[in-house]
Protein backbone atom coordinates (compact mmCIF):
# COMPACT_ATOMS: atom_id res chain seq x y z
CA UNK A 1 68.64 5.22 87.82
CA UNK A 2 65.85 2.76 87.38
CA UNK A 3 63.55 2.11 90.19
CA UNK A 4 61.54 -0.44 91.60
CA UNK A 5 57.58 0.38 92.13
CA UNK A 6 56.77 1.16 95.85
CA UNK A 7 54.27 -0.22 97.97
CA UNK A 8 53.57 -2.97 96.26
CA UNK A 9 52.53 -5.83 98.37
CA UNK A 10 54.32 -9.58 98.74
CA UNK A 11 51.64 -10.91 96.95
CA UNK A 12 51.93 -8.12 94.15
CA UNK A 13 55.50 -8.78 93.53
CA UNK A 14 55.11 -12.22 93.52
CA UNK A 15 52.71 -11.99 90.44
CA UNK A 16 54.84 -9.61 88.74
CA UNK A 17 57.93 -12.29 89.05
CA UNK A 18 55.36 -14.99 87.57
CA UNK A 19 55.11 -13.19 84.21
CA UNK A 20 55.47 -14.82 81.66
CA UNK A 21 56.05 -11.40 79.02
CA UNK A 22 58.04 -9.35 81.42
CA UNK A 23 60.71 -7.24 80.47
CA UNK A 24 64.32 -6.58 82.50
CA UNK A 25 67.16 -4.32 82.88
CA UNK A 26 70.43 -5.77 84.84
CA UNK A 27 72.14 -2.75 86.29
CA UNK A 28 76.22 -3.53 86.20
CA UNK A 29 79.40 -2.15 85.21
CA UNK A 30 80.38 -2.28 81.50
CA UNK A 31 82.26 -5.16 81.94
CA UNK A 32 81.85 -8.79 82.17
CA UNK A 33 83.19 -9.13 85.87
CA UNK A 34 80.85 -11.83 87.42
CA UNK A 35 77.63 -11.84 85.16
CA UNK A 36 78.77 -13.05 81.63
CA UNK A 37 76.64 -16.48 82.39
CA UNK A 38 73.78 -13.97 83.79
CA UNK A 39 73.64 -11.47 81.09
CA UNK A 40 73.58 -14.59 78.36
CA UNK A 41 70.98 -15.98 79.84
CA UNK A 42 68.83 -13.12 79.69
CA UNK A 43 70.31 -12.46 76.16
CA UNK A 44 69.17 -15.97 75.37
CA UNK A 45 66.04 -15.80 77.13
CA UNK A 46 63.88 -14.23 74.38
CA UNK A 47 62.34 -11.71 76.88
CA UNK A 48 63.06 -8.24 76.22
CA UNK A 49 66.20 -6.87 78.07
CA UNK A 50 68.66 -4.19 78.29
CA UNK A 51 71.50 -4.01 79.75
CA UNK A 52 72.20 -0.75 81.97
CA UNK A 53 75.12 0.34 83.47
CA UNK A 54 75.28 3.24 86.75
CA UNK A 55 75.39 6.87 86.18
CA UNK A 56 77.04 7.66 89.37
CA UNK A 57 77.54 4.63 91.43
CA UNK A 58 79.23 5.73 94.91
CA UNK A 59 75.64 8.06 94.60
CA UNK A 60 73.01 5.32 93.62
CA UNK A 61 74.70 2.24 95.50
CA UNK A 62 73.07 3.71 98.99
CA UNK A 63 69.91 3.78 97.19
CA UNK A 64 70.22 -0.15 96.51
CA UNK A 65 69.65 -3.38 98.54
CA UNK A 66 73.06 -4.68 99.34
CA UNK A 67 74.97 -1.50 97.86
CA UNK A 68 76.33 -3.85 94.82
CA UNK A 69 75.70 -5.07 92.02
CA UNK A 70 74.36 -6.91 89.78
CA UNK A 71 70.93 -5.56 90.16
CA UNK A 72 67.65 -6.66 88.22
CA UNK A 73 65.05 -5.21 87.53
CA UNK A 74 61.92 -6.83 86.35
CA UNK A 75 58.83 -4.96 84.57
CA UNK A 76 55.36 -5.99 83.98
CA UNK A 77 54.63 -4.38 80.96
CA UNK A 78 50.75 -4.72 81.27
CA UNK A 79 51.11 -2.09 84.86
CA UNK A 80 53.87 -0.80 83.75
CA UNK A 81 55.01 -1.89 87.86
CA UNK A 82 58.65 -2.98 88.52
CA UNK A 83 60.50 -5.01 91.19
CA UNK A 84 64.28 -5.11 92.28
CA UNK A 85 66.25 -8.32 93.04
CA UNK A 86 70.15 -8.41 93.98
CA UNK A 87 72.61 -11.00 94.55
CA UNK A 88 74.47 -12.88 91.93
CA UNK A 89 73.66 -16.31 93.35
CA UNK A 90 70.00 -15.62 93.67
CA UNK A 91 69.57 -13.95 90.37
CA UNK A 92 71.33 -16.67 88.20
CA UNK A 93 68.85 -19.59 90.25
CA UNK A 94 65.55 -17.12 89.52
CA UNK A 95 66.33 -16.36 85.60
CA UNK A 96 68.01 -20.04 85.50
CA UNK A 97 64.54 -21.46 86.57
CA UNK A 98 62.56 -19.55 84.47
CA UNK A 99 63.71 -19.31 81.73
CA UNK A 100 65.26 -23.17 81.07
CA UNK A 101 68.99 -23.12 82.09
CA UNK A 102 68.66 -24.96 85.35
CA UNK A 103 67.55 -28.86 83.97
CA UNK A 104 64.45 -31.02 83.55
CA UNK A 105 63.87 -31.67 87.33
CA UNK A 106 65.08 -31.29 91.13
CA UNK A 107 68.66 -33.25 90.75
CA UNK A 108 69.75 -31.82 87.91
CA UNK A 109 68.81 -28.46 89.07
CA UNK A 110 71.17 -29.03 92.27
CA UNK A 111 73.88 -30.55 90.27
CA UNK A 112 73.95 -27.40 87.58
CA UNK A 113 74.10 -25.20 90.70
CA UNK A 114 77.00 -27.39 92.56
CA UNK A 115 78.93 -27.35 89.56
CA UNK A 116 78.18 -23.01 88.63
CA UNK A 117 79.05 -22.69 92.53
CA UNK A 118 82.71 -24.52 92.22
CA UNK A 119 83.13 -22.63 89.13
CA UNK A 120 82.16 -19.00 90.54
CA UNK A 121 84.16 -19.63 93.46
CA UNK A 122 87.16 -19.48 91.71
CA UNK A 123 86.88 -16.52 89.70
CA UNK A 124 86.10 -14.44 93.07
CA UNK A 125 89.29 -16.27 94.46
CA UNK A 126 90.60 -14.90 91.49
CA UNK A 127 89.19 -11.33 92.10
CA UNK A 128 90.52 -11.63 95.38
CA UNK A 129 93.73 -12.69 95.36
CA UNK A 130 94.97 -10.87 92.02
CA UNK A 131 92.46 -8.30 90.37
CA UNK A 132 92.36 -6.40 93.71
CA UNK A 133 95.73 -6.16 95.11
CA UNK A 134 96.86 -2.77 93.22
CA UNK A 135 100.29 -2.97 94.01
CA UNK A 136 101.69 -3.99 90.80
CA UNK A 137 104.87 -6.14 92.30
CA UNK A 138 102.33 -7.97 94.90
CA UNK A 139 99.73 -8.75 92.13
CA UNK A 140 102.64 -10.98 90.01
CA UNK A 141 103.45 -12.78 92.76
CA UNK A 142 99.26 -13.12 93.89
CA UNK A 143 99.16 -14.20 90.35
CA UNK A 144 101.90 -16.76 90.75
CA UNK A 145 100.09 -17.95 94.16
CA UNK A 146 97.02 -17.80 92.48
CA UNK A 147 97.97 -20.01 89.37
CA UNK A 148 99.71 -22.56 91.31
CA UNK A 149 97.63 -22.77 93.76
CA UNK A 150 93.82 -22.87 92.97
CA UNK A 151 93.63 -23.64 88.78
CA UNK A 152 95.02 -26.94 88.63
CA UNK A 153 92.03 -28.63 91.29
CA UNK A 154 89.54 -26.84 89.77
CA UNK A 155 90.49 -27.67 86.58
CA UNK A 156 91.08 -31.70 87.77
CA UNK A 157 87.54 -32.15 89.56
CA UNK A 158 85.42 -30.49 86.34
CA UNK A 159 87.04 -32.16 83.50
CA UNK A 160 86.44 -35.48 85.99
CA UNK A 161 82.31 -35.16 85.92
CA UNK A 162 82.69 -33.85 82.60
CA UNK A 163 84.20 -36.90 81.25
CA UNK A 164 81.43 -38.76 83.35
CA UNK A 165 79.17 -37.21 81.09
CA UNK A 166 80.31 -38.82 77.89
CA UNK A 167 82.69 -35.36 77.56
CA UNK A 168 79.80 -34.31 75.63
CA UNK A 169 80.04 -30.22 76.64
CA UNK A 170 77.39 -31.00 79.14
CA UNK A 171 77.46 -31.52 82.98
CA UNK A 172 74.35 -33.23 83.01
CA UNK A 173 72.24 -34.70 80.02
CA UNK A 174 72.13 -32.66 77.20
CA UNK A 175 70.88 -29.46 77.37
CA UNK A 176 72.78 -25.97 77.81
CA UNK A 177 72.48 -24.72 81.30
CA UNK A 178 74.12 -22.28 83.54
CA UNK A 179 76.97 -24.49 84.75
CA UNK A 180 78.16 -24.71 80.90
CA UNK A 181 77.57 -21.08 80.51
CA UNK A 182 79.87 -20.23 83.71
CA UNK A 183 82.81 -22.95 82.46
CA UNK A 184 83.15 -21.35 79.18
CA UNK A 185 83.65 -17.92 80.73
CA UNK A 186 85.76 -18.88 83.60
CA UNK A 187 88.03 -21.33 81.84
CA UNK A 188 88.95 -18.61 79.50
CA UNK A 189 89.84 -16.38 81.72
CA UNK A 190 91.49 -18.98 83.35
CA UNK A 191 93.58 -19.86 80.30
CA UNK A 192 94.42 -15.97 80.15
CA UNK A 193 96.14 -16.31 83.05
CA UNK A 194 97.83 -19.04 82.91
CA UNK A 195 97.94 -20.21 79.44
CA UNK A 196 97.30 -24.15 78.81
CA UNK A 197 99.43 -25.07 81.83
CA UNK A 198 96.20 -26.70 83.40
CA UNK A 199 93.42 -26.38 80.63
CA UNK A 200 93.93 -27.03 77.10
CA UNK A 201 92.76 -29.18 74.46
CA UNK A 202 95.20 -32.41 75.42
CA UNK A 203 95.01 -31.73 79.61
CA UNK A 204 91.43 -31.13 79.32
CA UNK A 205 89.41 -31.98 76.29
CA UNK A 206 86.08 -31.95 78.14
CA UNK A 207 86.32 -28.52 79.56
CA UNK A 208 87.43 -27.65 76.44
CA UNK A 209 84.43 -28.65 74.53
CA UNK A 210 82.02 -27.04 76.94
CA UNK A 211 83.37 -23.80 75.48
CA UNK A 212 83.25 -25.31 71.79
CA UNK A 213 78.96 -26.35 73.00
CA UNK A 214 78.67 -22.39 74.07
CA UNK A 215 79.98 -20.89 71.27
CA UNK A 216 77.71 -23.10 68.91
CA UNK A 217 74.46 -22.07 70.40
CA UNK A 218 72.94 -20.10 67.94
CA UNK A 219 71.32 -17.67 70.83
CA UNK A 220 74.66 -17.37 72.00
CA UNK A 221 76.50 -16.27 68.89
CA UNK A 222 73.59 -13.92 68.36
CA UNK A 223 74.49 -12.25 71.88
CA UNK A 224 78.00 -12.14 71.21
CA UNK A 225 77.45 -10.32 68.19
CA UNK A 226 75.78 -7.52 69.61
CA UNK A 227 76.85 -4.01 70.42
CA UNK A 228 76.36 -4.99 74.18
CA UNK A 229 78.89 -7.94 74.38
CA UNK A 230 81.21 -5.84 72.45
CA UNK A 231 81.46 -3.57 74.84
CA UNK A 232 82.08 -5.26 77.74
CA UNK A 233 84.50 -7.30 75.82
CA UNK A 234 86.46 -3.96 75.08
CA UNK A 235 85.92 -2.98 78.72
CA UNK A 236 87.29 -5.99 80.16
CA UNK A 237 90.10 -5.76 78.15
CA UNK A 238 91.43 -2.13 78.47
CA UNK A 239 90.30 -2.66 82.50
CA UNK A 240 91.72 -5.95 83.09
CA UNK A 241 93.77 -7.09 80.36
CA UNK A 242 91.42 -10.09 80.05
């Protein structure tokens, strides 16, 4: 298990998250679960970056912050020092910010969050209501609940301030950002589940072409060709059926 550098001081750290060369390693299952839009943006990034899953979890989760994951850890490679950061929500604003995914100033910023927030909220309503109930009988009808219940809006209130946006693929202006990166992801899944009964190309051509933006990203297609995405692709699917 990969461990951050002790001791360091608040101003040490600091430094080492300012650097501009560092290199990371995101600590997750080998699945997409809730970091496809994290793990692409590191992928995308240019930094150097592997992607590491646990040895023995139930062991090394009482070593960690939270006792989840994701996890990141960020090396300087000039001292060879590392530091840990954890939560989901704090990890896709830091590697957002730095490394170009979060807009050109302050509103947009806000707005790309808003938007990645509405969309992450579902898929852990998702999670919740459907990929955790085990018992088989209960998870069709939490499905059924699920599909008629939370889809639809979420689908509705996207494709809305997509469409405000010219239905260009972008939330706001016209540069890739985390809130794309999250729609593509979740919208699949979302059409997984319940086929184009809410999103599809006539219902919702804007959400559609966010995915058809995502997939056309060179630094994207380069990520999804790699050994990494097609293994948590393969995970997710013998796993989940997603």
């Amino acid at each position: 298990m990969i461990q951050a550098t002790k001791n360091l001081s608040t101003e040490t750290m600091s430094t080492i998250l300012g650097g501009k060369n560092n290199e990371y390693s995101l600590l997750y299952f080998p699945f997409h679960g809730v970091v496809p839009a994290l793990r692409a943006m590191l992928a995308m990034s240019g930094a150097k970056v592997t992607f590491v899953q646990p040895d023995d979890w139930p062991v090394e989760k009482k070593q960690t912050q939270f006792g989840h994951m994701p996890i990141l850890y960020e090396t300087d490679p000039t001292t060879n020092q590392t530091v840990e950061l954890a939560e989901l929500s704090v990890l896709e604003q830091y590697i957002g910010e730095k490394h170009g995914f979060l807009g050109s100033n302050a509103w947009e910023s806000n707005q790309i969050l808003a938007y990645n927030s509405a969309s992450q909220s579902l898929f852990d309503k998702f999670v919740t209501m459907v990929v955790r109930t085990s018992n088989p009988d209960l998870r069709a009808q939490m499905k059924d609940l699920f599909v008629s219940t939370q889809i639809g809006e979420w689908a509705e209130f996207h494709e809305r301030a997509l469409q405000a946006n010219g239905a260009t693929g972008y939330y706001i202006g016209d540069k890739l950002s985390l809130a794309e990166l999250k729609t593509a992801y979740v919208a699949e899944v979302m059409r997984k589940v319940s086929g184009e009964m809410f999103i599809s190309e006539d219902k919702t051509p804007a959400i559609m072409k966010v995915r058809e933006v995502v997939e056309k990203d060179e630094r994207y297609q380069k990520y999804k060709a790699s050994e990494d995405w097609k293994l948590f692709s393969e995970t997710t699917k013998k796993t989940f059926g997603l």
